[in-house]
N, C-alpha and C. Protein backbone atom coordinates (compact mmCIF):
# COMPACT_ATOMS: atom_id res chain seq x y z
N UNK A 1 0.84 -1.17 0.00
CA UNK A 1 0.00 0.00 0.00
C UNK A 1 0.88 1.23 0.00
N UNK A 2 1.11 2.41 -1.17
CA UNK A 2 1.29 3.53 -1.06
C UNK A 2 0.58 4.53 -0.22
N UNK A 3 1.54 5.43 0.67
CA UNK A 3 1.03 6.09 1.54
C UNK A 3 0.36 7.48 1.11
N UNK A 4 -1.15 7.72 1.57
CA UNK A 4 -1.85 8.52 0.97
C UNK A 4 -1.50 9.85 0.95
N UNK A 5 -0.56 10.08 -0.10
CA UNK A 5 -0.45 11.71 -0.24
C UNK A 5 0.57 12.78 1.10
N UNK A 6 0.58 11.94 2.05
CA UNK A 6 1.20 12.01 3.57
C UNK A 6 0.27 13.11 4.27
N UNK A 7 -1.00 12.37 3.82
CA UNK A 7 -2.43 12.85 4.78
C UNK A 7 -2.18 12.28 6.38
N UNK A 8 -2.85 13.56 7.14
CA UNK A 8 -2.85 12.84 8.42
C UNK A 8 -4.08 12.41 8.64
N UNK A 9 -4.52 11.34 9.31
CA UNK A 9 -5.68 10.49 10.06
C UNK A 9 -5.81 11.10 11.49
N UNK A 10 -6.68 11.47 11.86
CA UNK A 10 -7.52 11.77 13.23
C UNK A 10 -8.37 10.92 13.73
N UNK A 11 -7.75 10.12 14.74
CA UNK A 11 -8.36 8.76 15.16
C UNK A 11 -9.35 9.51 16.37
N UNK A 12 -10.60 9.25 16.56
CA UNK A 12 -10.92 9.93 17.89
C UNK A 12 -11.43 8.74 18.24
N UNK A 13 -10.84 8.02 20.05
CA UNK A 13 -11.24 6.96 20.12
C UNK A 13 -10.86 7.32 21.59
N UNK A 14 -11.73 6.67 22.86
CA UNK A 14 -11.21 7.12 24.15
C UNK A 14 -10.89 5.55 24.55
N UNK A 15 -11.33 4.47 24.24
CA UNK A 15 -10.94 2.94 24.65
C UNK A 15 -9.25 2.65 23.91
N UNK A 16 -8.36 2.83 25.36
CA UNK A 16 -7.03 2.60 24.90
C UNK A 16 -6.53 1.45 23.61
N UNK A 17 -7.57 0.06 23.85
CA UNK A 17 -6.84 -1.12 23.14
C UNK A 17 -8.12 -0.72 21.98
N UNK A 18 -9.07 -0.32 21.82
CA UNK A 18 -9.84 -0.15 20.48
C UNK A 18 -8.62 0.68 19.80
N UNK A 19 -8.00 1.81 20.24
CA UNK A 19 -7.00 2.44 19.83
C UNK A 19 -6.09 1.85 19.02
N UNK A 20 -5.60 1.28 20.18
CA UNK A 20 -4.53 0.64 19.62
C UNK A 20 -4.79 -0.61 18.42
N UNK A 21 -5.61 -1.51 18.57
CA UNK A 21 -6.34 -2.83 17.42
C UNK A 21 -6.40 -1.73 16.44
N UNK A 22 -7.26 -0.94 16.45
CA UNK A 22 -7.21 0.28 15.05
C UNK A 22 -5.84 0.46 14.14
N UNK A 23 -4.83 0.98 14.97
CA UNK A 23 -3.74 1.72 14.67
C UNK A 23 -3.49 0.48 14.34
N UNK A 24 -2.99 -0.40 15.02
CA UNK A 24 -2.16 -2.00 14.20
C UNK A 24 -2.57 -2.61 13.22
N UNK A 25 -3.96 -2.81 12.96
CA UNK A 25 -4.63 -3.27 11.93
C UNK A 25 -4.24 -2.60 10.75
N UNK A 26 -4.46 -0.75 10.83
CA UNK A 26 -4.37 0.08 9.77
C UNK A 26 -2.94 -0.31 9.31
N UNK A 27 -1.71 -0.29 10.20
CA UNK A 27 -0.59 -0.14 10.04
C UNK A 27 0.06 -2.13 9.31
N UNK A 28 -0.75 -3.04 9.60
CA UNK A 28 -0.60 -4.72 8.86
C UNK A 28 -0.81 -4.03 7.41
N UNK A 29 -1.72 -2.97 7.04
CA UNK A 29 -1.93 -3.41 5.75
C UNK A 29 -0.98 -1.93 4.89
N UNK A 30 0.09 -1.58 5.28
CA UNK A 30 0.76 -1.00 5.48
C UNK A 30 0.36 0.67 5.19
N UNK A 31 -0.20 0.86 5.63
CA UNK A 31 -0.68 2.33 5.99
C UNK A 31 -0.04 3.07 6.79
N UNK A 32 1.33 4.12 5.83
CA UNK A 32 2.30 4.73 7.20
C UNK A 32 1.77 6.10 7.24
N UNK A 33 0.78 6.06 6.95
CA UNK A 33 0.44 7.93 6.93
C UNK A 33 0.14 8.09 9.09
N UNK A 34 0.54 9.63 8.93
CA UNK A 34 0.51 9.76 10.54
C UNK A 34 -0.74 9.31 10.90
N UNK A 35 -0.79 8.89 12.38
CA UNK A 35 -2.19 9.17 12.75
C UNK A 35 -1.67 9.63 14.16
N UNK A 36 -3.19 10.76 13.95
CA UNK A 36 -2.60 11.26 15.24
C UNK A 36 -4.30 10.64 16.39
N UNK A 37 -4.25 10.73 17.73
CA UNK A 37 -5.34 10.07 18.53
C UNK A 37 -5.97 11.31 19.42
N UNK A 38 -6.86 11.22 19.51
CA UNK A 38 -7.27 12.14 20.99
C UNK A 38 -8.71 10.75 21.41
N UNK A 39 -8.79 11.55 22.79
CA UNK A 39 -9.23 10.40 23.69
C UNK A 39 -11.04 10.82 23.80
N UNK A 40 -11.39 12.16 23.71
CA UNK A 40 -12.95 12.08 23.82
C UNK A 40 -13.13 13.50 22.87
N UNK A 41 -14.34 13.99 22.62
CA UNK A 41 -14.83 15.06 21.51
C UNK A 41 -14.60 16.36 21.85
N UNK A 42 -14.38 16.82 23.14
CA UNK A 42 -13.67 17.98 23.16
C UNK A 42 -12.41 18.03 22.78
N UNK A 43 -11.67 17.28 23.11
CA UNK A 43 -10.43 17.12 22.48
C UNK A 43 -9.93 17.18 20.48
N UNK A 44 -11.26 16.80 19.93
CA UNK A 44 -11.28 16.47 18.62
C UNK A 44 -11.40 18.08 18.14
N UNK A 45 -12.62 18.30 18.88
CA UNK A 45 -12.94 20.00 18.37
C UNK A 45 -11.41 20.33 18.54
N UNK A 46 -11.58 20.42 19.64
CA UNK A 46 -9.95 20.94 19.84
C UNK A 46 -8.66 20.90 18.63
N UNK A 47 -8.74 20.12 18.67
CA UNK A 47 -7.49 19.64 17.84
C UNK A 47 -8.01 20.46 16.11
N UNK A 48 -9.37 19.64 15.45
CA UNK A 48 -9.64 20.46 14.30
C UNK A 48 -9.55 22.05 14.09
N UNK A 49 -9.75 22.78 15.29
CA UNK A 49 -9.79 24.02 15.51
C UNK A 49 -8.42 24.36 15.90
N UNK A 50 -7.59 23.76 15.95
CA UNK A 50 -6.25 23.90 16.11
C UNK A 50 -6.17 25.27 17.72
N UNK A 51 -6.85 24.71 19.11
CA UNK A 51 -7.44 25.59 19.94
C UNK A 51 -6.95 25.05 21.23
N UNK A 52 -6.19 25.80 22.21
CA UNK A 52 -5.51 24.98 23.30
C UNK A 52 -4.51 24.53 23.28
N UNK A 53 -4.76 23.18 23.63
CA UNK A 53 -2.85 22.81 23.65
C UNK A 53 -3.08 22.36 22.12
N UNK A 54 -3.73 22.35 21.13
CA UNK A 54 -4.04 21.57 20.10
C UNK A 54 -3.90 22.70 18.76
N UNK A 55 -2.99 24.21 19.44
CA UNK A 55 -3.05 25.62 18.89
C UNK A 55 -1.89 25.57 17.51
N UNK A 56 -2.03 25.59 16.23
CA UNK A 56 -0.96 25.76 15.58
C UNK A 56 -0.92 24.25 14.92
N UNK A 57 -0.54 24.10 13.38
CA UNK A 57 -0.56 23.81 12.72
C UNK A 57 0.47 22.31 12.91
N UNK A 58 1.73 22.68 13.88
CA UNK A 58 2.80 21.59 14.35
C UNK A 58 1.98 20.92 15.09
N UNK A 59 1.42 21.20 16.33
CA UNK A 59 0.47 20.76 17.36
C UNK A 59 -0.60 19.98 16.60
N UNK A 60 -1.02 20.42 15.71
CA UNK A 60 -2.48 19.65 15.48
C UNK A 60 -2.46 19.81 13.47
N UNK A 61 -1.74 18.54 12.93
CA UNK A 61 -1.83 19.03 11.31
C UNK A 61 -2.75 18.60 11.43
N UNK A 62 -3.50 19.38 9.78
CA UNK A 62 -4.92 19.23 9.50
C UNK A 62 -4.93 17.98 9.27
N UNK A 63 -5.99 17.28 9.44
CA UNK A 63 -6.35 15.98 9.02
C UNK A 63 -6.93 16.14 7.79
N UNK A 64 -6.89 14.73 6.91
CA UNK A 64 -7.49 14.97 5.55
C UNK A 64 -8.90 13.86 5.92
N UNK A 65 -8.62 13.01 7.10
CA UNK A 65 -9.88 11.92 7.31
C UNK A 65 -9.89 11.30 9.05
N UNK A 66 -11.24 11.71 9.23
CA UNK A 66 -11.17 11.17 10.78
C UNK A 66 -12.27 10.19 10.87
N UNK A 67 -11.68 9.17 11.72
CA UNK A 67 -11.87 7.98 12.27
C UNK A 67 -12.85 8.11 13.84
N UNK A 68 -13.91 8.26 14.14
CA UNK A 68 -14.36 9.13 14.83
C UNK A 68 -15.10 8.19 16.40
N UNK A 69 -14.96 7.63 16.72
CA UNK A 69 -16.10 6.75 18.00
C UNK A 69 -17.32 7.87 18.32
N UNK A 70 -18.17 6.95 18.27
CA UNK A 70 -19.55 7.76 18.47
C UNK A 70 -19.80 7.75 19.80
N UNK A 71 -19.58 6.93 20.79
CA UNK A 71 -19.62 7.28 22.23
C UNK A 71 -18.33 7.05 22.63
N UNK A 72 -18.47 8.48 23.03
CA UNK A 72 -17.16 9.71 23.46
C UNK A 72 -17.89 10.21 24.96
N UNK A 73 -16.69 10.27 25.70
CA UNK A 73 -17.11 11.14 26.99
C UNK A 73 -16.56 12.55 26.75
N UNK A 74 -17.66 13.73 27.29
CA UNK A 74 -17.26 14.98 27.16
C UNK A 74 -18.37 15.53 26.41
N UNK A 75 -17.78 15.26 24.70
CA UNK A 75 -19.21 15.42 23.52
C UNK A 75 -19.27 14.38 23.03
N UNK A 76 -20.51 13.94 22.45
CA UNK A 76 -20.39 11.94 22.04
C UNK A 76 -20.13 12.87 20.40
N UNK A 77 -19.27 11.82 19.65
CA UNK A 77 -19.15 11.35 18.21
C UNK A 77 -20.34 12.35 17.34
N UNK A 78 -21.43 12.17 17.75
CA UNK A 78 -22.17 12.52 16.53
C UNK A 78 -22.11 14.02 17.06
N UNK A 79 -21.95 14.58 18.08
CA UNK A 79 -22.22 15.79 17.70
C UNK A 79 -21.04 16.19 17.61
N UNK A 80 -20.27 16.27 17.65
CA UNK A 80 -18.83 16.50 16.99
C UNK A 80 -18.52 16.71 15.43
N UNK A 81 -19.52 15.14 14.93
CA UNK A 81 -19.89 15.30 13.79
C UNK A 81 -20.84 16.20 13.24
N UNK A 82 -21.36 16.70 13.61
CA UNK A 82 -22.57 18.13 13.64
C UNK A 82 -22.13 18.78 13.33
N UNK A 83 -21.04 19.69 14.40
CA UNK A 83 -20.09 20.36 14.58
C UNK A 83 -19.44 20.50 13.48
N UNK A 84 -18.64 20.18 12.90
CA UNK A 84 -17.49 19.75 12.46
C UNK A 84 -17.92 19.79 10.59
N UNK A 85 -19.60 19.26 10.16
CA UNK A 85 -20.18 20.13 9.22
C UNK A 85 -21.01 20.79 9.24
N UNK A 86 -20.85 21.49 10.33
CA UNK A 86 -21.94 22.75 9.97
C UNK A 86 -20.43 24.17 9.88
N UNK A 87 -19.16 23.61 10.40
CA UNK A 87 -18.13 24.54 9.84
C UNK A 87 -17.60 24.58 8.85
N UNK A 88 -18.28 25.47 7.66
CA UNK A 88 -17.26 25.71 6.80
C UNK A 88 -15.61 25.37 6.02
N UNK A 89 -14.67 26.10 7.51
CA UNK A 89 -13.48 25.37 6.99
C UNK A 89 -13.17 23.99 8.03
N UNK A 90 -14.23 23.25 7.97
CA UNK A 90 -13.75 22.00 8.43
C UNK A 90 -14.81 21.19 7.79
N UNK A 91 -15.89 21.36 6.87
CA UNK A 91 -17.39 20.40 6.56
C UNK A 91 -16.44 19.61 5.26
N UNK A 92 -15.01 19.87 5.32
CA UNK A 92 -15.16 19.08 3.45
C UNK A 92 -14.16 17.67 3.90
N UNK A 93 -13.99 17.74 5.71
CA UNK A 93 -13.27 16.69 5.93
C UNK A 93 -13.94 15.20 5.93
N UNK A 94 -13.88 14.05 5.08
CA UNK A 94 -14.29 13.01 5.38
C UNK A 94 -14.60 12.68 6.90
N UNK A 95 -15.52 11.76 7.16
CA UNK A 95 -15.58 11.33 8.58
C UNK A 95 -16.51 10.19 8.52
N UNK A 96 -15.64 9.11 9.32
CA UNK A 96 -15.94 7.75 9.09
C UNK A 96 -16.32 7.33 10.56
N UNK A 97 -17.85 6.96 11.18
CA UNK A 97 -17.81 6.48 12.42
C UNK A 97 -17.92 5.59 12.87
N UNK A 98 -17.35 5.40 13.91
CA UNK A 98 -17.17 3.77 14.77
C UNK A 98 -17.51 3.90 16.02
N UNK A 99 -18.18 2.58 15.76
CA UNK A 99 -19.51 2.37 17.44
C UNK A 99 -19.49 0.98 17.24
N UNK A 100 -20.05 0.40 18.47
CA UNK A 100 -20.16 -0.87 18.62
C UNK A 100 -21.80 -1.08 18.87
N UNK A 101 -22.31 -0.37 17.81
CA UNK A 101 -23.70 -0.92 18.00
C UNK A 101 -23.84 -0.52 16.20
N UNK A 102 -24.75 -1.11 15.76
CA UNK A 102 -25.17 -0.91 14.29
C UNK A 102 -26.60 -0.87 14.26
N UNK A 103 -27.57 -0.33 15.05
CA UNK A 103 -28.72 -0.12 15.27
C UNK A 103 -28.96 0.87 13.45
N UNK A 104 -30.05 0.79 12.62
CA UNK A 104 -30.41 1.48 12.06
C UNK A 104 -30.85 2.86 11.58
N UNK A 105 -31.41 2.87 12.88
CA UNK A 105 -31.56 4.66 13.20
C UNK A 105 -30.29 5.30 13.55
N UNK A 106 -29.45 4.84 14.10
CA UNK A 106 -28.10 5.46 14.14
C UNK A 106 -27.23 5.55 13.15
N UNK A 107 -27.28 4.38 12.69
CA UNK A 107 -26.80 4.85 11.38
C UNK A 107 -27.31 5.99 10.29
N UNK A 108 -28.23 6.11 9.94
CA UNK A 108 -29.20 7.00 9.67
C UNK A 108 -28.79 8.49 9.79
N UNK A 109 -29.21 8.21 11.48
CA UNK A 109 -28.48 9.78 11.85
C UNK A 109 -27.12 10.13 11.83
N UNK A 110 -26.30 9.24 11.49
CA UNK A 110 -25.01 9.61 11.20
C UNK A 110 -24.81 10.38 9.73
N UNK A 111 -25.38 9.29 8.64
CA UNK A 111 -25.48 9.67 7.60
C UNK A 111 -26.23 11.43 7.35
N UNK A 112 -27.18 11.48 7.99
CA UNK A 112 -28.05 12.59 8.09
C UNK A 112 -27.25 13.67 8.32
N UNK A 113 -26.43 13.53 9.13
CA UNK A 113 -25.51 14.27 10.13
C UNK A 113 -24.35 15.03 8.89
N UNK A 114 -24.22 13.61 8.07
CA UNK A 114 -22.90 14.36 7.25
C UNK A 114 -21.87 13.55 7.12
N UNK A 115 -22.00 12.15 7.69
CA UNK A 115 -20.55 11.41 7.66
C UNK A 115 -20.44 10.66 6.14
N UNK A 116 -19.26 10.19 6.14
CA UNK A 116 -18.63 9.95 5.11
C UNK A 116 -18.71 8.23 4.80
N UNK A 117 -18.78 7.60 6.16
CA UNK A 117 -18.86 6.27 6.19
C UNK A 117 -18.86 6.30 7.73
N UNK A 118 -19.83 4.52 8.12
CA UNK A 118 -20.37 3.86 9.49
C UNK A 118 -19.99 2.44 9.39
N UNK A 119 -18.76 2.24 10.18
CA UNK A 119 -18.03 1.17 10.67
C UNK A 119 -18.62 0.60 11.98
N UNK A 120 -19.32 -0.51 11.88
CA UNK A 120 -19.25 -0.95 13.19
C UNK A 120 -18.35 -1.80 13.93
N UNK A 121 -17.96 -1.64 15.09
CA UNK A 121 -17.15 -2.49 15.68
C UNK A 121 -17.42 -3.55 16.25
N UNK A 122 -17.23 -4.78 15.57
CA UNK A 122 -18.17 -5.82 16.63
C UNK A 122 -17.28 -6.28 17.37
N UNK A 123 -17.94 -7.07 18.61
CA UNK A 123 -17.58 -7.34 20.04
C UNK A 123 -16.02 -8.28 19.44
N UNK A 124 -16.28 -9.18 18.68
CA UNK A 124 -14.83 -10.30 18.03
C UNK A 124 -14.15 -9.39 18.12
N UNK A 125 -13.05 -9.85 18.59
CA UNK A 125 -12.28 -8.69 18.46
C UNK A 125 -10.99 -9.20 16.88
N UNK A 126 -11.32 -10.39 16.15
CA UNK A 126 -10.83 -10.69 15.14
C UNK A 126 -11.23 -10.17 13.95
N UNK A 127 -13.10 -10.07 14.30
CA UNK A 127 -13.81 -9.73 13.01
C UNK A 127 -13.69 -7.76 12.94
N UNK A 128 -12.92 -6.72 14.07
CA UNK A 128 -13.00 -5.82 14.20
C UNK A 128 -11.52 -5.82 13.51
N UNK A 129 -10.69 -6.41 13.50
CA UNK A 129 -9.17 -6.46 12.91
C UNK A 129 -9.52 -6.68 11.72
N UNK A 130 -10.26 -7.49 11.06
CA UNK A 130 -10.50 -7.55 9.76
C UNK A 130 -10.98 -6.39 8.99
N UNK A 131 -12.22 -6.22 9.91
CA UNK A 131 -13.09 -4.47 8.92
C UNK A 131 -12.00 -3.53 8.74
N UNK A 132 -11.47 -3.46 10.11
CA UNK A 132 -10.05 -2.54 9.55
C UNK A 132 -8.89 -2.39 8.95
N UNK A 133 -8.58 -3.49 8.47
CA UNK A 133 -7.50 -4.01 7.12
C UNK A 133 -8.75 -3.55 5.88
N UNK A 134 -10.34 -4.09 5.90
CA UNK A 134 -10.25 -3.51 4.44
C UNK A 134 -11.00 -2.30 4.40
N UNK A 135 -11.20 -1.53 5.76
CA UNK A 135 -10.91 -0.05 5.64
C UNK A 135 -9.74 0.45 5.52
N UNK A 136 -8.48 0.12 5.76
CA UNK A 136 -6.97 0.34 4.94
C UNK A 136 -6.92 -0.03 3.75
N UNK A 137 -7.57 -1.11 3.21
CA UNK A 137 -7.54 -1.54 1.47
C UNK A 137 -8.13 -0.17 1.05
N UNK A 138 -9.52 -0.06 1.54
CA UNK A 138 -10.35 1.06 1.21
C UNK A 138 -9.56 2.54 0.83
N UNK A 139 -9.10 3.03 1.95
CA UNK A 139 -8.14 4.36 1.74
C UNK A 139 -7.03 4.73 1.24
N UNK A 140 -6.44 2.84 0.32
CA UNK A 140 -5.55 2.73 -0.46
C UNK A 140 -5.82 3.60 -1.65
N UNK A 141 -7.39 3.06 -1.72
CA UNK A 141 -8.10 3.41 -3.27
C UNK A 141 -8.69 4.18 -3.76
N UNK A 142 -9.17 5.19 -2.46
CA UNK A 142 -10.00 6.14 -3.07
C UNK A 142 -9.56 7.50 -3.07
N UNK A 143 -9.98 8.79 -3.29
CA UNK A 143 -9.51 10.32 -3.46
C UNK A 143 -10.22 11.35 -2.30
N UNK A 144 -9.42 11.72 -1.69
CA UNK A 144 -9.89 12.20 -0.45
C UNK A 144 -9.98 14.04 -0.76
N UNK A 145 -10.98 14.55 -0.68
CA UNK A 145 -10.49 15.91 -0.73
C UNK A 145 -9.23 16.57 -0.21
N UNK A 146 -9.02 17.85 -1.09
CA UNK A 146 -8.20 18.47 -0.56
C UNK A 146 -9.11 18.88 0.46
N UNK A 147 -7.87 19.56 1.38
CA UNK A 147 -8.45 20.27 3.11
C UNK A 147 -7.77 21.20 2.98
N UNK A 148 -7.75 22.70 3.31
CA UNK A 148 -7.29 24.04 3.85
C UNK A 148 -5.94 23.66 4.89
């Protein structure tokens, strides 16, 4: 796998080993683009808004695609995702969410919301290593907007 353009990834995930299974999985199917992590949705604003310790462009590069958990302590996932397109210079960023529930209506409202793609994480923790190798096949292949 060629590395995408040397886009950064914005993992927002507050479960340390979901973190980490993510990052290793992405990184088996050789995906070296950065990723950078924050742990719950203030932190994400944060970071997109480049605001806090998250101030300045070194601190926090723009992401070109975030990886997002929908239950987040602080602000949950979707409204982050709200957030995040109803701003201008941040609505043209892809955003892909991950939850461990795949209920219909949630999905729904994700889509509704503005996301880009709805990953669920299931409990296996083999069959969650898999979705995420061919969500790395996936971001091998496709064209991600430019971002500001």
């Amino acid at each position: 796998m060629q590395q995408l353009s040397a886009i950064t990834i914005l993992l927002v995930e507050d479960d340390d080993g979901h973190a980490r299974l993510i990052e290793r999985n992405l990184r088996k199917v050789n995906l070296i683009n950065p990723i950078q992590r924050v742990a719950d949705g203030q932190e994400a604003l944060d970071y997109l808004n480049q605001q806090g310790a998250y101030a300045g462009d070194e601190a926090a590069p723009r992401p070109q695609l975030v990886l997002l958990d929908i239950n987040l302590p602080r602000i949950d996932g979707i409204e982050v995702l709200e957030r995040v397109k109803s701003d201008p210079d941040l609505r043209s960023i892809p955003i892909i969410m991950l939850t461990s529930t795949d209920t219909r209506a949630e999905i729904e409202r994700c889509y509704k919301a503005g996301a880009s793609g709805y990953v669920a994480k299931p409990v296996n923790i083999s069959s969650l290593g898999e979705k995420l190798r061919r969500l790395g096949l996936f971001l091998e292949i496709v064209e991600l907007p430019a971002v500001a």
